[in-house]
PDB file of N, CA and C in Angstrom:
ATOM      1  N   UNK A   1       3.408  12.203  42.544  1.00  0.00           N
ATOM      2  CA  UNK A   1       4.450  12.022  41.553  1.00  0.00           C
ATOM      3  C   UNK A   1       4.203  10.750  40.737  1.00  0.00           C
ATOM      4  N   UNK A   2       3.825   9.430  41.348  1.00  0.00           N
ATOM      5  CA  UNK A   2       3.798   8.431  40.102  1.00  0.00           C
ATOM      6  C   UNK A   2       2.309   8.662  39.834  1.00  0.00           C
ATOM      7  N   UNK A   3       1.147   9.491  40.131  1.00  0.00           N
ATOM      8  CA  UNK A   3      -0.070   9.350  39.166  1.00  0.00           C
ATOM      9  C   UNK A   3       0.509  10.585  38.030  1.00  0.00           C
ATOM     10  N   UNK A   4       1.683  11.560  38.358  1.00  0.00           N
ATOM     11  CA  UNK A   4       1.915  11.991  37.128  1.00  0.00           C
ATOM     12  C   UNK A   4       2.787  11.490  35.910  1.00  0.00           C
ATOM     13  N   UNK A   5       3.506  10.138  36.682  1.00  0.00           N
ATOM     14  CA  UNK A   5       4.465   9.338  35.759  1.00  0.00           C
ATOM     15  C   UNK A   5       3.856   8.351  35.281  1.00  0.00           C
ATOM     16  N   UNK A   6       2.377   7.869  35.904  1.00  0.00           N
ATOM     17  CA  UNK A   6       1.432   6.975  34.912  1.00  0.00           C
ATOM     18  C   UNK A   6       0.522   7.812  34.186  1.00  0.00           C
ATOM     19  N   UNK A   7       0.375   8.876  34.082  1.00  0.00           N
ATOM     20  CA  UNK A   7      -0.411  10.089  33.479  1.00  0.00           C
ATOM     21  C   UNK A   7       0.679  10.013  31.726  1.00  0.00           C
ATOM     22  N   UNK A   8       1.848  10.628  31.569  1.00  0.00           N
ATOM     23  CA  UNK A   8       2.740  11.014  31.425  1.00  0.00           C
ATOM     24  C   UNK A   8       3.389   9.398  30.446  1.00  0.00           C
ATOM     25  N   UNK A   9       3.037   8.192  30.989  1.00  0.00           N
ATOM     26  CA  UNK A   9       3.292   6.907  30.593  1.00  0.00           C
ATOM     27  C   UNK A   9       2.226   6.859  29.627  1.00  0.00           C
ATOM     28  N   UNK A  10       0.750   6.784  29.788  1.00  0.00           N
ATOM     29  CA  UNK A  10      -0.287   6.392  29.297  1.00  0.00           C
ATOM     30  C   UNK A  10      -0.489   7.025  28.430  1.00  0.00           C
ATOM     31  N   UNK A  11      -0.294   8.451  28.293  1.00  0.00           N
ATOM     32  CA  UNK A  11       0.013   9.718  27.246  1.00  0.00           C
ATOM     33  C   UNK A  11       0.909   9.384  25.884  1.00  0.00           C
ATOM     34  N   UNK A  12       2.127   8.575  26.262  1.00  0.00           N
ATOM     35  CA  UNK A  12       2.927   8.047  25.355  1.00  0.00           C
ATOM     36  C   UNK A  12       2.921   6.775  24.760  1.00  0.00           C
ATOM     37  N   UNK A  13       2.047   6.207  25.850  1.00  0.00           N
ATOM     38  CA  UNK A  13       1.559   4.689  24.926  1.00  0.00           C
ATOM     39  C   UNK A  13       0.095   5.388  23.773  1.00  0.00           C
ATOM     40  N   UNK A  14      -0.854   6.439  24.169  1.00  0.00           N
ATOM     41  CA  UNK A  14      -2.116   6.308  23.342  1.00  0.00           C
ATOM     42  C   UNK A  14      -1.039   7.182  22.136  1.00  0.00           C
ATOM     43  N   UNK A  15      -0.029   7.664  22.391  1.00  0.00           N
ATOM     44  CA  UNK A  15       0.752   8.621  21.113  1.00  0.00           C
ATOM     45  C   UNK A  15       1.131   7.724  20.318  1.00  0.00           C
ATOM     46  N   UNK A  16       2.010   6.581  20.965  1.00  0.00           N
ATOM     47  CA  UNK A  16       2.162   5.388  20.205  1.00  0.00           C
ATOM     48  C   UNK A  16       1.120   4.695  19.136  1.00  0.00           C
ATOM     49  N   UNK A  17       0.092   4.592  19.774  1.00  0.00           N
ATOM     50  CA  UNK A  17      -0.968   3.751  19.759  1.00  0.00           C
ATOM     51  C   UNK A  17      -1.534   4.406  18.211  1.00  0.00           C
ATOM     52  N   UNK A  18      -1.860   5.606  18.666  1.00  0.00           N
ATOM     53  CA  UNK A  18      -2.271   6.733  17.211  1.00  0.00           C
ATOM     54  C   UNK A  18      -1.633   6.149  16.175  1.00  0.00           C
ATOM     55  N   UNK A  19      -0.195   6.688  16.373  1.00  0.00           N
ATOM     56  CA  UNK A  19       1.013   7.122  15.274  1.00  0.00           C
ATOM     57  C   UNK A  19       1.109   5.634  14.490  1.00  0.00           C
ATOM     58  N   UNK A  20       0.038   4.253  15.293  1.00  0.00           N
ATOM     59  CA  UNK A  20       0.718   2.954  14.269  1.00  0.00           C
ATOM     60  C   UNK A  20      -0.605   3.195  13.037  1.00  0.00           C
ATOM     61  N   UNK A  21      -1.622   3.778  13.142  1.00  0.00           N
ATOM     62  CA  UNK A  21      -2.384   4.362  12.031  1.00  0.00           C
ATOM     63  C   UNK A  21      -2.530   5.545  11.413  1.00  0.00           C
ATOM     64  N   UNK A  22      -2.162   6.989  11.644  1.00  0.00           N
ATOM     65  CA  UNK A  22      -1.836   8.188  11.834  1.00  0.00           C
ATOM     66  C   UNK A  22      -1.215   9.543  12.190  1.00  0.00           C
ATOM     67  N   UNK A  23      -0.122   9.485  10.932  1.00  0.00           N
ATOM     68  CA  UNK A  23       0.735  10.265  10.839  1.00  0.00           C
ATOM     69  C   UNK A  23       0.532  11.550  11.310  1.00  0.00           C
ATOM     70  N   UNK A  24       1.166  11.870  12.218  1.00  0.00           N
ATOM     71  CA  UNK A  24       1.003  13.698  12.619  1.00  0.00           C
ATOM     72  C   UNK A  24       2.038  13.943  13.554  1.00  0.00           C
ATOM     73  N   UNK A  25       1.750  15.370  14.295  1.00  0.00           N
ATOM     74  CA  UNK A  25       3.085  16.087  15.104  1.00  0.00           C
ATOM     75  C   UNK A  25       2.463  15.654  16.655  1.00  0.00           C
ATOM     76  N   UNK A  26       3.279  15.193  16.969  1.00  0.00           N
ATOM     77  CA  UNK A  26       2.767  15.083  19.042  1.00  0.00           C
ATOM     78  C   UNK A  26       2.316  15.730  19.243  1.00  0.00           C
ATOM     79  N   UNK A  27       1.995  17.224  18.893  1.00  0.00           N
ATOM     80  CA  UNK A  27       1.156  18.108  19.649  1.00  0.00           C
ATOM     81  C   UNK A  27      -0.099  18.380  18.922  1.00  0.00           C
ATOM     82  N   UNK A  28      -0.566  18.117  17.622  1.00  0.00           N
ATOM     83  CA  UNK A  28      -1.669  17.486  17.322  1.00  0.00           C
ATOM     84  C   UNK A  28      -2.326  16.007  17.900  1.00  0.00           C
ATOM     85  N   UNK A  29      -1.799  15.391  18.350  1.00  0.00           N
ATOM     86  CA  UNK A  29      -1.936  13.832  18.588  1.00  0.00           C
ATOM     87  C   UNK A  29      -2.164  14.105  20.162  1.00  0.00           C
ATOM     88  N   UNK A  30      -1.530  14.244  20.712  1.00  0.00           N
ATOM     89  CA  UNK A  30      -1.699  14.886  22.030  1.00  0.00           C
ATOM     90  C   UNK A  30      -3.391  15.908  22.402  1.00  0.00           C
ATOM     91  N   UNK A  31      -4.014  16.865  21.068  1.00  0.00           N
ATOM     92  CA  UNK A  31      -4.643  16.993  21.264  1.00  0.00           C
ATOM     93  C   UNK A  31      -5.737  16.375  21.491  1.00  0.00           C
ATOM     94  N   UNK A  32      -5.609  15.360  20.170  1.00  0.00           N
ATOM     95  CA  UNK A  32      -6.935  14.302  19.977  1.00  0.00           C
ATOM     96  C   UNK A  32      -6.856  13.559  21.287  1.00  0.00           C
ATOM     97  N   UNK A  33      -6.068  12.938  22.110  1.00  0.00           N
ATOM     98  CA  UNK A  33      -5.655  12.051  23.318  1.00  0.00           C
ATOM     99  C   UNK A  33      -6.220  13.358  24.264  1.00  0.00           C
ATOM    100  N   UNK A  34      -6.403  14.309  24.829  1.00  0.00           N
ATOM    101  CA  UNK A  34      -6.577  15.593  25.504  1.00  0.00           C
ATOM    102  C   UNK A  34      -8.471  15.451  25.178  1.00  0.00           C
ATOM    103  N   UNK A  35      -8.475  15.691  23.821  1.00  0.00           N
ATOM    104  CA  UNK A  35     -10.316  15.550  23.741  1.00  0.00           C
ATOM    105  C   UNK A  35     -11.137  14.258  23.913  1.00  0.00           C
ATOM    106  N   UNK A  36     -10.687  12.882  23.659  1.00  0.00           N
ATOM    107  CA  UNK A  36     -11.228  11.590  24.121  1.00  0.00           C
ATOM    108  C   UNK A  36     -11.103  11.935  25.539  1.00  0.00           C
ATOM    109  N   UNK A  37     -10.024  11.988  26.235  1.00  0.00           N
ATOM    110  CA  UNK A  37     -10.514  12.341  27.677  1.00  0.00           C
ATOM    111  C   UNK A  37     -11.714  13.274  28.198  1.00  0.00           C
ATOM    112  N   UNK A  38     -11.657  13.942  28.019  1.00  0.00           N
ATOM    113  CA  UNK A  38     -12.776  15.327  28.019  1.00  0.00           C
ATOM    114  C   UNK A  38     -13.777  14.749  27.534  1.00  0.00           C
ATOM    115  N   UNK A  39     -13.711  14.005  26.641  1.00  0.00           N
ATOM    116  CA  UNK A  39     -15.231  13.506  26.038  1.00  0.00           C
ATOM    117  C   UNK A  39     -15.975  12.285  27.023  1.00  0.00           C
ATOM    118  N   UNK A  40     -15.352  11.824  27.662  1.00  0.00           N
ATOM    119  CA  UNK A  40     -15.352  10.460  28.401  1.00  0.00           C
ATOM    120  C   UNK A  40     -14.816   8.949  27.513  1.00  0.00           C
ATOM    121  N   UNK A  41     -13.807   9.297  27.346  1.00  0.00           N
ATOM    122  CA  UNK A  41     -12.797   8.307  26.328  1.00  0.00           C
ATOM    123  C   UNK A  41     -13.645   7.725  25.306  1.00  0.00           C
ATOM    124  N   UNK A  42     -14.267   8.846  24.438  1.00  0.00           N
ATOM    125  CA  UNK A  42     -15.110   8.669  23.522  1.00  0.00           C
ATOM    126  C   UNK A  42     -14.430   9.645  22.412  1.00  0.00           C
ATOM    127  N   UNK A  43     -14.622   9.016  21.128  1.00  0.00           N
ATOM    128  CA  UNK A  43     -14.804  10.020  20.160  1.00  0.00           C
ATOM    129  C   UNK A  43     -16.044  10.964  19.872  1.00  0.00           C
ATOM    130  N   UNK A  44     -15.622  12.396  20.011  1.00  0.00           N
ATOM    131  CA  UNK A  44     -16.431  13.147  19.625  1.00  0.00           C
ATOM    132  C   UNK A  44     -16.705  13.199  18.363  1.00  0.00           C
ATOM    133  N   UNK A  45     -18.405  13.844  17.624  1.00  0.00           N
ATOM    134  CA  UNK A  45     -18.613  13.723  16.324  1.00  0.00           C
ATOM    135  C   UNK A  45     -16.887  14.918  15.224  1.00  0.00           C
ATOM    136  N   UNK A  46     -16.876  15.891  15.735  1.00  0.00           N
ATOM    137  CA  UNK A  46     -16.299  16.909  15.150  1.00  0.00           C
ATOM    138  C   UNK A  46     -14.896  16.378  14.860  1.00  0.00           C
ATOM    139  N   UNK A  47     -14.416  15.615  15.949  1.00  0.00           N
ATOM    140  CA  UNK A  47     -12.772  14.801  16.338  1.00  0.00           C
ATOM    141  C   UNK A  47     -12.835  13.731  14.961  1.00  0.00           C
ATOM    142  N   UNK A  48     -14.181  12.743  15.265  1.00  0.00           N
ATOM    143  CA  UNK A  48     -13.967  11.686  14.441  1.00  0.00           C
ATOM    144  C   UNK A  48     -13.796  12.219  12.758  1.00  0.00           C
ATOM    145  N   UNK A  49     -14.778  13.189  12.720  1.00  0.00           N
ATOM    146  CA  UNK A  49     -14.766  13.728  11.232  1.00  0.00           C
ATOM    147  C   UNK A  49     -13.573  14.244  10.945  1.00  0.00           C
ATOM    148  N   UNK A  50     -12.504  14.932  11.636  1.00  0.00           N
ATOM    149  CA  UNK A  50     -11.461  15.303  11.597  1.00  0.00           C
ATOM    150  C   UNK A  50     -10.321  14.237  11.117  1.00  0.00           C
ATOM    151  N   UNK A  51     -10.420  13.176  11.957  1.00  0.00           N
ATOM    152  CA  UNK A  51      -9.711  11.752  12.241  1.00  0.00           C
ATOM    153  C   UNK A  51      -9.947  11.566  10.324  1.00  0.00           C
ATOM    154  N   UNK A  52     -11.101  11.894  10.296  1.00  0.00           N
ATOM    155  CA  UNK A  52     -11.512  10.690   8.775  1.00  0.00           C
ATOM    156  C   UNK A  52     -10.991  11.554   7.597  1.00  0.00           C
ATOM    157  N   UNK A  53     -11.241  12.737   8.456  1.00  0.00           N
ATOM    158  CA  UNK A  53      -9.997  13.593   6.520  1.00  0.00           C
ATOM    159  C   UNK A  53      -8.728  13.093   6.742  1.00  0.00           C
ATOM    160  N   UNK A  54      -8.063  13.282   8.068  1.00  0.00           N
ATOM    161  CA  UNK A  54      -6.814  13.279   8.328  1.00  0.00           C
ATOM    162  C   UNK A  54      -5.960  11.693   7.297  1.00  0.00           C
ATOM    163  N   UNK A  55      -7.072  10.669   7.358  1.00  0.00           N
ATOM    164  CA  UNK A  55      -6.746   9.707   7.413  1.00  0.00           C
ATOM    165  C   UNK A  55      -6.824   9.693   5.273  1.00  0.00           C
ATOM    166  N   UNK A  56      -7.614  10.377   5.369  1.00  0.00           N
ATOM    167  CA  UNK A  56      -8.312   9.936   3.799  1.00  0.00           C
ATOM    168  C   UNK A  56      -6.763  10.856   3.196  1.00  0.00           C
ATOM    169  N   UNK A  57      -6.525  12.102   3.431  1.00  0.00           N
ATOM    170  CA  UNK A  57      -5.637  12.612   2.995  1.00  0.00           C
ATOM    171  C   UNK A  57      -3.905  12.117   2.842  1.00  0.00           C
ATOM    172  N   UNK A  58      -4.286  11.667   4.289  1.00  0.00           N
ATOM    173  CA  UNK A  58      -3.000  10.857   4.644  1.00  0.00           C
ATOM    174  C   UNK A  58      -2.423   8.878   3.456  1.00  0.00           C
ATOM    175  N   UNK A  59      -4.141   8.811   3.248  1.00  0.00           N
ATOM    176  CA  UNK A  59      -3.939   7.625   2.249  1.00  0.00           C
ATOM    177  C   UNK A  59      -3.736   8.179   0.768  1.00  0.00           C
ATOM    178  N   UNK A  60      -4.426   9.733   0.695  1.00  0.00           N
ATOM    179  CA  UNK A  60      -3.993  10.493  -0.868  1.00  0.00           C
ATOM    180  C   UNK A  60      -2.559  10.676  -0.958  1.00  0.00           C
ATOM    181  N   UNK A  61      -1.712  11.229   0.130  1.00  0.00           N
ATOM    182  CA  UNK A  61      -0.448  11.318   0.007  1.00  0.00           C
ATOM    183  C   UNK A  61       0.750  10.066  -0.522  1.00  0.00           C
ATOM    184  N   UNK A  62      -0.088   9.289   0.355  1.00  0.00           N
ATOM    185  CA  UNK A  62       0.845   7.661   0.235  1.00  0.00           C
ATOM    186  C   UNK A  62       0.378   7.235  -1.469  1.00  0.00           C
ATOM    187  N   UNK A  63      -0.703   7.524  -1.445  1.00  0.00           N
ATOM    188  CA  UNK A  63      -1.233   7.039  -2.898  1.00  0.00           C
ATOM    189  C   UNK A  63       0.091   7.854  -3.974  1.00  0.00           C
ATOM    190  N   UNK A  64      -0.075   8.928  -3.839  1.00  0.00           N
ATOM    191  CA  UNK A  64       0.435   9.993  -4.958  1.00  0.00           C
ATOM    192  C   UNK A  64       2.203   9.538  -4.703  1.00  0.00           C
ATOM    193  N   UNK A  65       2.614   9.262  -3.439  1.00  0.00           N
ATOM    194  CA  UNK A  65       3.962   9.145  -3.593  1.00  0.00           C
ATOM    195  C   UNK A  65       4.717   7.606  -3.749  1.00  0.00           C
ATOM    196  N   UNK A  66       3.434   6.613  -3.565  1.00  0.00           N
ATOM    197  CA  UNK A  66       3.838   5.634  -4.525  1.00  0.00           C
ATOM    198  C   UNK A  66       3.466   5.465  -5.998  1.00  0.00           C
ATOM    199  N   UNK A  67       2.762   6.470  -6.442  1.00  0.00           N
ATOM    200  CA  UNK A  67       3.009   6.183  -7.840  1.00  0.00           C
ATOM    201  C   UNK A  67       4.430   7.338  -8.507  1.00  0.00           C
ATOM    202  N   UNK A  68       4.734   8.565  -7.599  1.00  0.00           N
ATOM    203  CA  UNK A  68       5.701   8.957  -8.026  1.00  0.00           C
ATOM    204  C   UNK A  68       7.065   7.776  -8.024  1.00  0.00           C
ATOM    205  N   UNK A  69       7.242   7.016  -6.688  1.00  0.00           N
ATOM    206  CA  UNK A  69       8.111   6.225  -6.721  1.00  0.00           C
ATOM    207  C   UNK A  69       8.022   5.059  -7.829  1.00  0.00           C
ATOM    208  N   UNK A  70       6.948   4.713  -8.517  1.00  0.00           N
ATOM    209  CA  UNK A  70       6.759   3.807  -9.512  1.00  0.00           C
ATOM    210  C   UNK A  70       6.969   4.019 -10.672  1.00  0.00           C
ATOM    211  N   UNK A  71       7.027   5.969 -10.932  1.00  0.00           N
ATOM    212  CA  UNK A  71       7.376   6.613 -12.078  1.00  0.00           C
ATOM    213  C   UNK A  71       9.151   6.593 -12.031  1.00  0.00           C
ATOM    214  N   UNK A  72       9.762   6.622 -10.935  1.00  0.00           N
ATOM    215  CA  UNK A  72      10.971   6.659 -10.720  1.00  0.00           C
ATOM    216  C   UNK A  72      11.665   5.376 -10.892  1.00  0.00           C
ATOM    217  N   UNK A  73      11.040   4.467 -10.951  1.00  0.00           N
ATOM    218  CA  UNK A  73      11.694   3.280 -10.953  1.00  0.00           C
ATOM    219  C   UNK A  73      11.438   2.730 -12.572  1.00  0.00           C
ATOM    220  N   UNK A  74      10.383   3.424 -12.904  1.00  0.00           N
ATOM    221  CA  UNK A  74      10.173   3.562 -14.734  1.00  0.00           C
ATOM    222  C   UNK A  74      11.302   3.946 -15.146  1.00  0.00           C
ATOM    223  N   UNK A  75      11.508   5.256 -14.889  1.00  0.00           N
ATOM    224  CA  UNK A  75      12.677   6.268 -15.676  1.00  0.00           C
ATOM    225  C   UNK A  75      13.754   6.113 -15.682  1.00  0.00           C
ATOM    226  N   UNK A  76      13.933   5.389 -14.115  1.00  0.00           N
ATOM    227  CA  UNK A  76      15.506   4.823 -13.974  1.00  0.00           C
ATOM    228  C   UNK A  76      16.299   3.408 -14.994  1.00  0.00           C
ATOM    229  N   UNK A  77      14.761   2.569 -15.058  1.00  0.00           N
ATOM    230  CA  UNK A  77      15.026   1.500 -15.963  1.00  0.00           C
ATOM    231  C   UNK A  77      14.894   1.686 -17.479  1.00  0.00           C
ATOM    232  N   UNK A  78      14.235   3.033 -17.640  1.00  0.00           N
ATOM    233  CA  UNK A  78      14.608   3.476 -18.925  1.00  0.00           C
ATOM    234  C   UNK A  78      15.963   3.980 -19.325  1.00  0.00           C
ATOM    235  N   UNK A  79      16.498   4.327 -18.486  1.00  0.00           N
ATOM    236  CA  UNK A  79      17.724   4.943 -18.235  1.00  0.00           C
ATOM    237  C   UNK A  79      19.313   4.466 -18.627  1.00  0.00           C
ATOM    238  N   UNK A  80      18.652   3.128 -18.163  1.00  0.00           N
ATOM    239  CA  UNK A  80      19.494   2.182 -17.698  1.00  0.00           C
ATOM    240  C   UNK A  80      19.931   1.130 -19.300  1.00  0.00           C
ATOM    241  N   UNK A  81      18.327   0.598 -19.768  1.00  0.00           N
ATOM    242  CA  UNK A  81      18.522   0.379 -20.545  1.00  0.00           C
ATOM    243  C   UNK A  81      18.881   0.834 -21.908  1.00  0.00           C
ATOM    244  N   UNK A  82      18.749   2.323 -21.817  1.00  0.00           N
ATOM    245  CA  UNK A  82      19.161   2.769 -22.889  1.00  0.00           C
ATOM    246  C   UNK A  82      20.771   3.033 -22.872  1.00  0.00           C
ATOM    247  N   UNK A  83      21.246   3.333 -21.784  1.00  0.00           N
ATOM    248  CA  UNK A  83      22.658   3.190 -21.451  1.00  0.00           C
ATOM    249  C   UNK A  83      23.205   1.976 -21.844  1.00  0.00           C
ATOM    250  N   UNK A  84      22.311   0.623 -21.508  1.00  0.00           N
ATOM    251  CA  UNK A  84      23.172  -0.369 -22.222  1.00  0.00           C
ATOM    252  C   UNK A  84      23.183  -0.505 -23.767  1.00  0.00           C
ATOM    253  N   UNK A  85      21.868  -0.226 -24.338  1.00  0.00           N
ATOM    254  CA  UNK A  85      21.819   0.096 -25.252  1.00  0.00           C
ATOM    255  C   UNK A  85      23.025   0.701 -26.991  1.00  0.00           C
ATOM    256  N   UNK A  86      23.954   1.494 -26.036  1.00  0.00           N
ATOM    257  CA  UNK A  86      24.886   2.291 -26.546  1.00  0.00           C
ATOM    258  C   UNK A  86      26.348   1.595 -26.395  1.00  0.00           C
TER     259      UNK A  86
END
């Protein structure tokens, strides 16, 4: 019982550990944590290449939705000032 509650512990610290660089669902994240084991707490070639879209995509998203938020904060101050404007 406690090598399955330090099993079960260590599982949720490497989920932690992921999630402070890489956004995803626990049961993707869980996988990658499932294949470093299996690998001998190594990254495999196929995992890492995976890791590196995940990550590149994950910086396209943030990219694209801070410039939407930068367009929003345009429009609003256009908004604004033209309201005082009147």
């Amino acid at each position: 019982m406690r090598k399955e509650a330090r099993f079960l512990k260590a599982n949720d610290q490497a989920r932690s550990a992921i999630k402070q660089f890489l956004e995803a669902p626990d049961n993707e994240l869980d996988g990658i944590i499932r294949s470093i084991r299996q690998n001998g707490n190594t990254l495999s070639n196929p995992l890492c290449k995976g890791i590196r879209f995940l990550l590149r995509m994950q910086e396209w998203v943030n990219g694209l939705l801070m410039r939407c938020g930068r367009l929003l904060a345009i429009k609003r101050m256009a908004t604004t000032f033209k309201k005082k404007q009147h």
